[in-house]
Each structure stands twice: as structure tokens, then as C-alpha cells.
Protein backbone atom coordinates (compact mmCIF):
# COMPACT_ATOMS: atom_id res chain seq x y z
CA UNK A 1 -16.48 -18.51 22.41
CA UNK A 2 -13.55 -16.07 22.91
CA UNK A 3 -15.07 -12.98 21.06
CA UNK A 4 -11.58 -11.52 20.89
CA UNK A 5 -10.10 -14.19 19.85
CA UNK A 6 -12.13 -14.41 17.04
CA UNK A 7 -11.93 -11.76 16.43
CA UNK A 8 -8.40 -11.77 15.75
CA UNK A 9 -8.66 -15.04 13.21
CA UNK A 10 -11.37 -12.82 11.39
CA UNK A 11 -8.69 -9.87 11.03
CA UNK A 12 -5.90 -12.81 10.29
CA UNK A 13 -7.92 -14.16 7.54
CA UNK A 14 -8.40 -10.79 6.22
CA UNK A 15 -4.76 -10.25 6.23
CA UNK A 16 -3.64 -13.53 4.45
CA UNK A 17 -6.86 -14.07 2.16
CA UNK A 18 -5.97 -18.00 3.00
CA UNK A 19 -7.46 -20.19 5.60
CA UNK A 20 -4.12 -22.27 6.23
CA UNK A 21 -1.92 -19.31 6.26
CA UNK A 22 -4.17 -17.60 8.60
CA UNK A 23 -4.11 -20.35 11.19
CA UNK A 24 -0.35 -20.24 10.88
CA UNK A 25 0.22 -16.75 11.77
CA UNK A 26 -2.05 -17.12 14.70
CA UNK A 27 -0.48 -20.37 15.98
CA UNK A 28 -3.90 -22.07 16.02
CA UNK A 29 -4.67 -25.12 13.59
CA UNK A 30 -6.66 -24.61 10.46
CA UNK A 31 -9.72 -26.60 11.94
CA UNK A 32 -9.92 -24.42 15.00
CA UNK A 33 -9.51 -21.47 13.28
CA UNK A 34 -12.33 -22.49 10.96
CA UNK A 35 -14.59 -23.13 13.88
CA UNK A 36 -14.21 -20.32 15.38
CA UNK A 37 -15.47 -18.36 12.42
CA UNK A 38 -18.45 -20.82 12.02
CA UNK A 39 -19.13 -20.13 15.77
CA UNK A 40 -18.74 -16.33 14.94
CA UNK A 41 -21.46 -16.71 11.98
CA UNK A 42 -24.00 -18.38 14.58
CA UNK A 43 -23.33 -15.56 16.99
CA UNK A 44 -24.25 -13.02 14.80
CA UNK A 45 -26.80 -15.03 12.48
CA UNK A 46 -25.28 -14.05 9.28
CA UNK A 47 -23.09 -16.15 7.11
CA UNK A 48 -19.81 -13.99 7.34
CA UNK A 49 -17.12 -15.83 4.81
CA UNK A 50 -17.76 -16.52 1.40
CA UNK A 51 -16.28 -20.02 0.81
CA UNK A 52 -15.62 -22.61 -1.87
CA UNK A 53 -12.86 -24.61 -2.37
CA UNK A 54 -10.28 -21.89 -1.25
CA UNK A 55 -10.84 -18.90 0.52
CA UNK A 56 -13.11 -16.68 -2.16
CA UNK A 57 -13.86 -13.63 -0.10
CA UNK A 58 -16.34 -11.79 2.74
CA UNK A 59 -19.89 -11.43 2.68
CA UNK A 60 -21.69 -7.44 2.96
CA UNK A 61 -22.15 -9.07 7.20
CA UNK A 62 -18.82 -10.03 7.04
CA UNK A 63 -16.63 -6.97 6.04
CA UNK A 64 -18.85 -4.98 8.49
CA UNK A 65 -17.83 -7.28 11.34
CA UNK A 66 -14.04 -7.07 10.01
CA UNK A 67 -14.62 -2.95 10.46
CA UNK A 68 -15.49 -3.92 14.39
CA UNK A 69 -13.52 -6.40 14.78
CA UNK A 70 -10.15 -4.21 13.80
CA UNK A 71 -11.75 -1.60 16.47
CA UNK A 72 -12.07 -4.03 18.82
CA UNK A 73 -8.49 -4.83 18.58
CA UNK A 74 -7.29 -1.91 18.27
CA UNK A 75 -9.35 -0.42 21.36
CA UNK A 76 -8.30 -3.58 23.48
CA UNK A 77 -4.19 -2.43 22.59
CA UNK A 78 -4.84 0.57 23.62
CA UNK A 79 -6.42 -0.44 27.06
CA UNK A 80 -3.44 -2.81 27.31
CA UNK A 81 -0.70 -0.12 26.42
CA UNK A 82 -2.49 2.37 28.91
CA UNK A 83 -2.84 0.01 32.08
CA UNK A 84 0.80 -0.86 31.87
CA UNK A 85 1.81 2.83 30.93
CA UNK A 86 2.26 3.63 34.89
CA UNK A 87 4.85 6.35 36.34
CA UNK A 88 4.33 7.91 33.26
CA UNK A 89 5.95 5.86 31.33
CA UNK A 90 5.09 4.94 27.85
CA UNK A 91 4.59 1.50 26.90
CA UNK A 92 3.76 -0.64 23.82
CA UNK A 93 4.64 -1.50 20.17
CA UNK A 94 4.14 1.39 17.17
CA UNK A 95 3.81 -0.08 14.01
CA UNK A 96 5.61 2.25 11.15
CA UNK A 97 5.00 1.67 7.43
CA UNK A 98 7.95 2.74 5.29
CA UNK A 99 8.66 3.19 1.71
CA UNK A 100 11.77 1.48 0.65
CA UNK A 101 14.03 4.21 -0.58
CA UNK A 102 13.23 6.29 2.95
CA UNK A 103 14.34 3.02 5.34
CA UNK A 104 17.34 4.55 6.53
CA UNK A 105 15.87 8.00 7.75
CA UNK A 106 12.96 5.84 9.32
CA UNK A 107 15.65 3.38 10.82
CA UNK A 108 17.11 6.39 12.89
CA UNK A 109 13.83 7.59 13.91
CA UNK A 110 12.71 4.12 15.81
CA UNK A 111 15.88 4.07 17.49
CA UNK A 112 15.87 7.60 18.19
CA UNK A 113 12.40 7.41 19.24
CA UNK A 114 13.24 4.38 21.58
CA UNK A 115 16.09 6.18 23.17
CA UNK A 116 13.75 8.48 24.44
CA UNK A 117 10.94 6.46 25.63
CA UNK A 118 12.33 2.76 26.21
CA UNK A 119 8.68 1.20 26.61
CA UNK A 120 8.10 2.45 23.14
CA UNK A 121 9.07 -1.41 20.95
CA UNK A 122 8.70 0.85 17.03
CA UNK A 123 7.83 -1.95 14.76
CA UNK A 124 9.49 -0.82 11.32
CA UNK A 125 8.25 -2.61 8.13
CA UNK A 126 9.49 -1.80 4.50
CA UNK A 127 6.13 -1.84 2.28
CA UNK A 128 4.85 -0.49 -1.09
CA UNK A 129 3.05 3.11 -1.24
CA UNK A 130 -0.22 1.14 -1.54
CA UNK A 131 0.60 -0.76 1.33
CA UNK A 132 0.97 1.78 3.99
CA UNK A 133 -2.18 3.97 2.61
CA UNK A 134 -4.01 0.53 3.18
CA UNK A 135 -2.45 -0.17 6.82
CA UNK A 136 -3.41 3.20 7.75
CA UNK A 137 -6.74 2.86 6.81
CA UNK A 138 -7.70 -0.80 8.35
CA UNK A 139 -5.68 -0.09 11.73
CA UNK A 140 -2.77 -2.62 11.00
CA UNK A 141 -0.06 0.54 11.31
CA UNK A 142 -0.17 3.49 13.78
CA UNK A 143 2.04 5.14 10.82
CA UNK A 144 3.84 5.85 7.50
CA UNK A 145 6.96 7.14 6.54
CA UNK A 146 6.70 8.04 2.17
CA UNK A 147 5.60 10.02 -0.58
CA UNK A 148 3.29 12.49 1.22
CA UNK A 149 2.60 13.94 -2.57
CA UNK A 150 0.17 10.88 -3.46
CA UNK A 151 -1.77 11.75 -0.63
CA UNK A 152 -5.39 13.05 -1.57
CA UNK A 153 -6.26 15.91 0.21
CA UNK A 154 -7.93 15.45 4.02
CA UNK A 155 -7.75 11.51 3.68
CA UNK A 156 -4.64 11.40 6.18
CA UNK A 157 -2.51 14.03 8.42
CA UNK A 158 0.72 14.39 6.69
CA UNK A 159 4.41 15.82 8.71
CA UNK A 160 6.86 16.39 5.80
CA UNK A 161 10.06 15.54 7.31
CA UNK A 162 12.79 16.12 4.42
CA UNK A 163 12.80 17.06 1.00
CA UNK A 164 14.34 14.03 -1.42
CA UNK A 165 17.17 14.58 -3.84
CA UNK A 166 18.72 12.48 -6.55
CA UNK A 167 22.12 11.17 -7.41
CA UNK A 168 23.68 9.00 -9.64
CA UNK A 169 26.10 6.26 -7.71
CA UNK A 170 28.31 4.28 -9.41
CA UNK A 171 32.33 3.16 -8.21
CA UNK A 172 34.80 5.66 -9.17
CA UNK A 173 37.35 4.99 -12.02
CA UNK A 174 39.67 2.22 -11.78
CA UNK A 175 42.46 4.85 -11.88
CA UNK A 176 41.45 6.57 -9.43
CA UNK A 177 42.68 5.83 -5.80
CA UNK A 178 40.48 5.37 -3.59
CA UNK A 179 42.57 6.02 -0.69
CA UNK A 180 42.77 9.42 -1.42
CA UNK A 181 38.84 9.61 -0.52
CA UNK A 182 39.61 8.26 3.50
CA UNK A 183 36.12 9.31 4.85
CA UNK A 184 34.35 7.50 2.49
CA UNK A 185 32.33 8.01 -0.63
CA UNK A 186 33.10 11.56 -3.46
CA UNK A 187 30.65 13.39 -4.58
CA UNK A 188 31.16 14.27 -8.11
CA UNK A 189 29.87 17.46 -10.21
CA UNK A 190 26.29 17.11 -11.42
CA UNK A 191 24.89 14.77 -14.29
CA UNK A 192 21.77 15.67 -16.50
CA UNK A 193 19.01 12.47 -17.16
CA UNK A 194 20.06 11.79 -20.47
CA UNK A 195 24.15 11.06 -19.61
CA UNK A 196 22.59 8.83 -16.72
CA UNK A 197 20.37 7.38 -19.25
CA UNK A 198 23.37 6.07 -21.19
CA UNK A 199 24.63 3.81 -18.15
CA UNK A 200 23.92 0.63 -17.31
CA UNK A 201 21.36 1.09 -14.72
CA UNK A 202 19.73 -0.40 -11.44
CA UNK A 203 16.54 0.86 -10.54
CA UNK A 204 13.74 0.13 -8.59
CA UNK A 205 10.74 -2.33 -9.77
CA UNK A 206 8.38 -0.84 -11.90
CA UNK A 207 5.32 -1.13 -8.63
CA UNK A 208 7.81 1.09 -6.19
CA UNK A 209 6.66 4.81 -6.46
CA UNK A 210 9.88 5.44 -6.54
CA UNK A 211 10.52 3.84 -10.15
CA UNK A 212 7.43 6.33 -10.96
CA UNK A 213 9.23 9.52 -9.65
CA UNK A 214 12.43 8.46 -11.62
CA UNK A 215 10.49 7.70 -15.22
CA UNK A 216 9.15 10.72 -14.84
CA UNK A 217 12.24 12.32 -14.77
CA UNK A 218 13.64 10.80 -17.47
CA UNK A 219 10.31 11.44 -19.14
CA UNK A 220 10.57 15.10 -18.69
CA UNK A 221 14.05 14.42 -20.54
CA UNK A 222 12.98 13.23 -23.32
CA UNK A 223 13.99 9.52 -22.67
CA UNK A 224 12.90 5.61 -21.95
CA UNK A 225 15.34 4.07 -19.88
CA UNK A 226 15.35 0.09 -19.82
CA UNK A 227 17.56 -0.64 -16.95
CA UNK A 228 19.64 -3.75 -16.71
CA UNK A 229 18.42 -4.73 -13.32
CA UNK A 230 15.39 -3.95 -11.18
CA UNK A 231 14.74 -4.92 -7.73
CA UNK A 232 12.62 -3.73 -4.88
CA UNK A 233 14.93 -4.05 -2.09
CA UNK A 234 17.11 -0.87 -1.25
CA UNK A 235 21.00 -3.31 -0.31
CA UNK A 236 20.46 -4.68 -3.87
CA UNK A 237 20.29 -1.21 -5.14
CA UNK A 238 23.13 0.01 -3.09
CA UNK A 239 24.82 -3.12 -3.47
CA UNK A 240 24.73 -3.32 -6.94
CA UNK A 241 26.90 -0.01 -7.44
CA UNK A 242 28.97 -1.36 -5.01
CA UNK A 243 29.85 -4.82 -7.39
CA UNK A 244 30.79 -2.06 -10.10
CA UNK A 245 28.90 -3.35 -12.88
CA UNK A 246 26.38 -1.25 -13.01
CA UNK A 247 25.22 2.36 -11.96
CA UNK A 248 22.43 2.79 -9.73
CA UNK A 249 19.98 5.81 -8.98
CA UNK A 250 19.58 6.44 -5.34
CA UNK A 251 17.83 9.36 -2.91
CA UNK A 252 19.88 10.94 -0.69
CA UNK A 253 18.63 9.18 2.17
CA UNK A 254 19.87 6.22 0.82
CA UNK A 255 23.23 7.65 -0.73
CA UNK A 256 23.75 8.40 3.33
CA UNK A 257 23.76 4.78 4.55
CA UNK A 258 26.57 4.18 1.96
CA UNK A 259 28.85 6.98 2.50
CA UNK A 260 31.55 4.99 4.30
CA UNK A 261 32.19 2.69 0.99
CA UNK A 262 34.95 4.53 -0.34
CA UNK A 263 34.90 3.43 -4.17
CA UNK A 264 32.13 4.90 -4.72
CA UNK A 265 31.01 8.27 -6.73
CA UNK A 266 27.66 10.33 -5.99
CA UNK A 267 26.86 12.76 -8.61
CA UNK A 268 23.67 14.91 -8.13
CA UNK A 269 21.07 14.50 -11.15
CA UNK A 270 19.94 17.99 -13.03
CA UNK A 271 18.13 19.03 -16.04
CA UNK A 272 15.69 18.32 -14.44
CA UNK A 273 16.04 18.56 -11.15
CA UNK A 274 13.84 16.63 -9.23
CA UNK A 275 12.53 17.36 -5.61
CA UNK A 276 10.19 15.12 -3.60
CA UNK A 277 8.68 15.83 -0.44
CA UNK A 278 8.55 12.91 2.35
CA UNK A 279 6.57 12.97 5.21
CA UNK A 280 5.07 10.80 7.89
CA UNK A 281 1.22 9.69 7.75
CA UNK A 282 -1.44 8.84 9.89
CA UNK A 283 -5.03 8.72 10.11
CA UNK A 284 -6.58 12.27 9.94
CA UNK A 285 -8.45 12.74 13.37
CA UNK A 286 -11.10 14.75 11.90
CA UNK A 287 -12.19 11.63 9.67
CA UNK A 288 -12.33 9.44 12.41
CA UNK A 289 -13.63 10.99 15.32
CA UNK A 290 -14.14 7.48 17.31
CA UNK A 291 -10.56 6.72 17.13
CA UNK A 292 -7.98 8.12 20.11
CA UNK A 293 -4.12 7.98 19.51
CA UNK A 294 -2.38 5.45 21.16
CA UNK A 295 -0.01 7.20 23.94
CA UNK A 296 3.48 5.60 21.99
CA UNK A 297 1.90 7.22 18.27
CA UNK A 298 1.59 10.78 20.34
CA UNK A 299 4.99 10.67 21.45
CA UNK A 300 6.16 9.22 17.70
CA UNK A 301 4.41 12.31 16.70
CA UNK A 302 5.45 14.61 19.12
CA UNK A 303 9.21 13.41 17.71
CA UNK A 304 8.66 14.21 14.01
CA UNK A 305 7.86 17.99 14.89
CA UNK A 306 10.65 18.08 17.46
CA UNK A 307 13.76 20.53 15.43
CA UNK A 308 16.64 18.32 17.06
CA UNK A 309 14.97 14.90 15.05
CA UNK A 310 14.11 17.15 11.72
CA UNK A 311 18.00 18.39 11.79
CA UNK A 312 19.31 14.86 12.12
CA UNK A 313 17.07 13.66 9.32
CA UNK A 314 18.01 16.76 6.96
CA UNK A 315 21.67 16.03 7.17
CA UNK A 316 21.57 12.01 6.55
CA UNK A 317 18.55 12.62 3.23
CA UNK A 318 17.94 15.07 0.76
CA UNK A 319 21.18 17.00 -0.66
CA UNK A 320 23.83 15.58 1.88
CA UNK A 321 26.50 17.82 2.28
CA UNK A 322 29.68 16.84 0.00
């Protein structure tokens, strides 16, 4: 038996809650995956997955051998990335959680980050809130980039990298020529909540902490907003202004990515005004004193404290300068 191995169908299985699915992602048929698992539980002498007809769950044994088994893993990608790390040179992949609305800002950190070290392969996958906290926390991401204000004190090392703004986006008025605006989107004079509220709106789904930040600011209003559209993906958000049916309500990060479409109108949103704080993540040291840094996550995090990277984020998020 490969311990390793199965080590990595155990982790798998974890991650897909599915025995077929499991197999898939690890290229291995369902049967061998299967085995390998029984041949863990004789190993070990403890029954390790709870099964029935489907995949039902992990015994008390069994989630203690997932904890070692994602240490394992993690321990033997760390050997890997430090053997071929030679000439000083960094090597290997960084996997970086990121909340939808913040893609763009985290998009020009892995590229910036693999300009700089060109071993480094950043990893960048758009996820729920939820989802990152729980990456973090099993070892399947090195880090986040999101809401830093959900995070409970001590559980995770935060490095607040911008502060988020809000604007309402929308394409200008028919009569309006758009050729007069040649380097792109016009930023308008603010909007209060409640003239927003009166659009036809695009927002985020209601799951997306985002959607939570923007009820709560209609909330403070005085208002319930039913938008006309949801969606979870930030191009059908930006998008969606863009086809000029509807209005959509986007951070500044995102309002960036889009200056360059010309019929389109930003308006800051007031009364209230809303500010949220976004920061990287990663485990907190201090909680988990077995656990060393992997040499690309040091230099990730050397990056978000470096002034030239937290410039070049403030001017493409937050306020944007109109």
C-alpha cells in the first residue's frame, strides 16, 4: 500500500463527499479507490468510512486520520517545493481563496506576484466567504483574499489590503454621447440607498457576503430591495449593466475592471456610506505551532506588506479616482 497515496483518496473523498467523484478527480477508478481505503482501515484497525448505499460520512478514527492525512500532504509539498527551490529560487503552486467581488485586485496580485518570483504557479479560485475560512482551516489553500471583518478574533492572521467602496453602475442616458467620455467609463455625483433602491437592480445571490454587506445598507435606509436578477458570478454583474437593462451595485474593485466600457455611469452610494475592509488570510501561526509556511506563501506574504503592491491595489479598488 502507497500510504500517500491513500492518503490523498482519503483527502479526495473528503473533498467531494462521493465515492465516484472522488475517483474521478484523482484519475483512479472507483474500485481502486475503494480498496485503497479498505486497505487503509486494515492498516490502522479501525473502520474509517461510514458507508451505506452512498457515501454517508467518517467515523471518530476516520476524521482523525483525515487531520494526518492533510499534514501529511501538506508536509510532503512542502519537502517537494523546498528540494526543487535551489539557487534560491522559489518554486511551487500557492493556492489563493478569493471572494467574488475582490477577483480583480487578487487577479493583479498572482500575476504581480509571479512576475517577481517565476517558480511561484498562484492558483486563484473564486469561492464563498465560508469557503475560504474552511480551506484555510483543512490545508486545501495557503490563502484568502475577503471580508477580513467576519473574521473572529485570533482564529486567522489577517493583512487588510484596501478599504471597499460602493457605486451604483448603470449605462449612461441614451442622449448622452458617449464619445465625449474617450477614456472610458463617468463617474457621476453621488446617489443615496433609497434612489438606488428604485432601479431595477442586479445584485449578488443572497449566500455571497457581499449581498449581506449591501442589505444591510439598504437596511440602515430604511428599505427591502427585491432585485430583478441575482447571480454569483462578478461578468454577470458587470455584464448586466453593460446590456442596459438593468442597474447593478458593484465595489470599486470591480467598477475598475470595467472602466474602459464607455457607456457606462458610476455613481458613488451615500446616506449611508458604506466602508468595508478587505484583507488577505491565513492560518494564524500561533494556533498552529506544527505548521511552517511554505517558501512561495512567505514571499505571497512578504508582497501584501510591500507599499509598491498596496499602492497598485488602492488605485484599481476602493474610491477610484474619477
Amino acid at each position: 500500500m502507497n500510504l500517500l497515496v491513500s492518503m490523498r483518496y482519503l483527502v479526495a473523498l473528503d473533498e467531494h463527499k462521493h465515492f465516484a467523484r472522488a475517483a474521478q478527480a484523482c484519475f483512479v477508478t472507483q474500485p481502486a479507490l475503494s480498496n485503497a481505503l479498505r486497505a487503509l482501515e486494515e492498516e490502522f484497525g479501525s473502520p474509517i468510512v461510514r458507508r451505506g448505499r452512498t457515501f454517508v460520512g467518517f467515523t471518530p478514527e476516520g476524521e482523525r486520520l483525515l487531520e494526518s492525512a492533510r499534514r501529511m500532504l501538506r508536509e510532503e509539498q512542502l519537502l517537494k517545493q523546498d528540494l526543487k527551490s535551489v539557487g534560491g529560487r522559489i518554486q511551487g503552486r500557492l493556492g489563493i481563496g478569493v471572494v467574488p467581488s475582490a477577483e480583480p485586485v487578487a487577479a493583479r496580485f498572482a500575476a504581480m506576484l509571479q512576475a517577481r518570483h517565476l517558480g511561484i504557479t498562484p492558483v486563484v479560485r473564486s469561492m464563498s466567504s465560508q469557503e475560504i475560512e474552511s480551506g484555510l482551516e483543512d490545508l486545501t489553500l495557503d490563502m484568502g483574499l475577503g471580508f477580513i471583518e467576519r473574521v473572529r478574533p485570533g482564529a486567522l492572521q489577517t493583512l487588510p489590503q484596501y478599504v471597499e467602496h460602493y457605486f451604483l453602475v448603470r449605462r449612461v442616458d441614451a442622449s448622452v454621447d458617449v464619445a465625449a467620455s474617450p477614456e472610458g467609463l463617468c463617474f457621476g455625483p453621488p446617489m443615496d440607498w433609497r434612489e438606488a433602491a428604485a432601479l431595477p437592480l442586479c445584485l449578488m445571490s443572497p449566500e455571497m457576503y457581499n449581498r449581506h454587506i449591501l442589505d444591510g445598507a439598504f437596511g440602515q435606509a430604511g428599505l427591502r430591495v427585491r432585485p430583478v436578477m441575482e447571480t454569483n458570478s462578478v461578468l454577470s454583474l458587470a455584464l448586466a449593466a453593460v446590456g442596459g437593462s438593468v442597474s447593478s451595485i458593484m465595489p470599486g474593485a470591480l467598477v475598475g475592471a470595467v472602466r474602459t466600457y464607455r457607456e457606462l455611469e458610476a455613481r458613488p452610494l451615500v446616506g449611508p456610506v458604506v466602508r468595508t475592509p478587505i484583507g488577505f488570510m491565513v492560518q494564524n501561526p500561533a494556533r498552529n505551532t506544527q505548521d511552517r509556511r511554505s517558501r512561495p506563501l512567505e514571499a505571497a506574504l512578504a508582497l501584501a506588506q510591500d507599499p509598491e503592491w498596496l499602492s497598485h491595489a488602492a488605485a484599481h479598488s476602493g474610491a477610484l479616482q474619477s
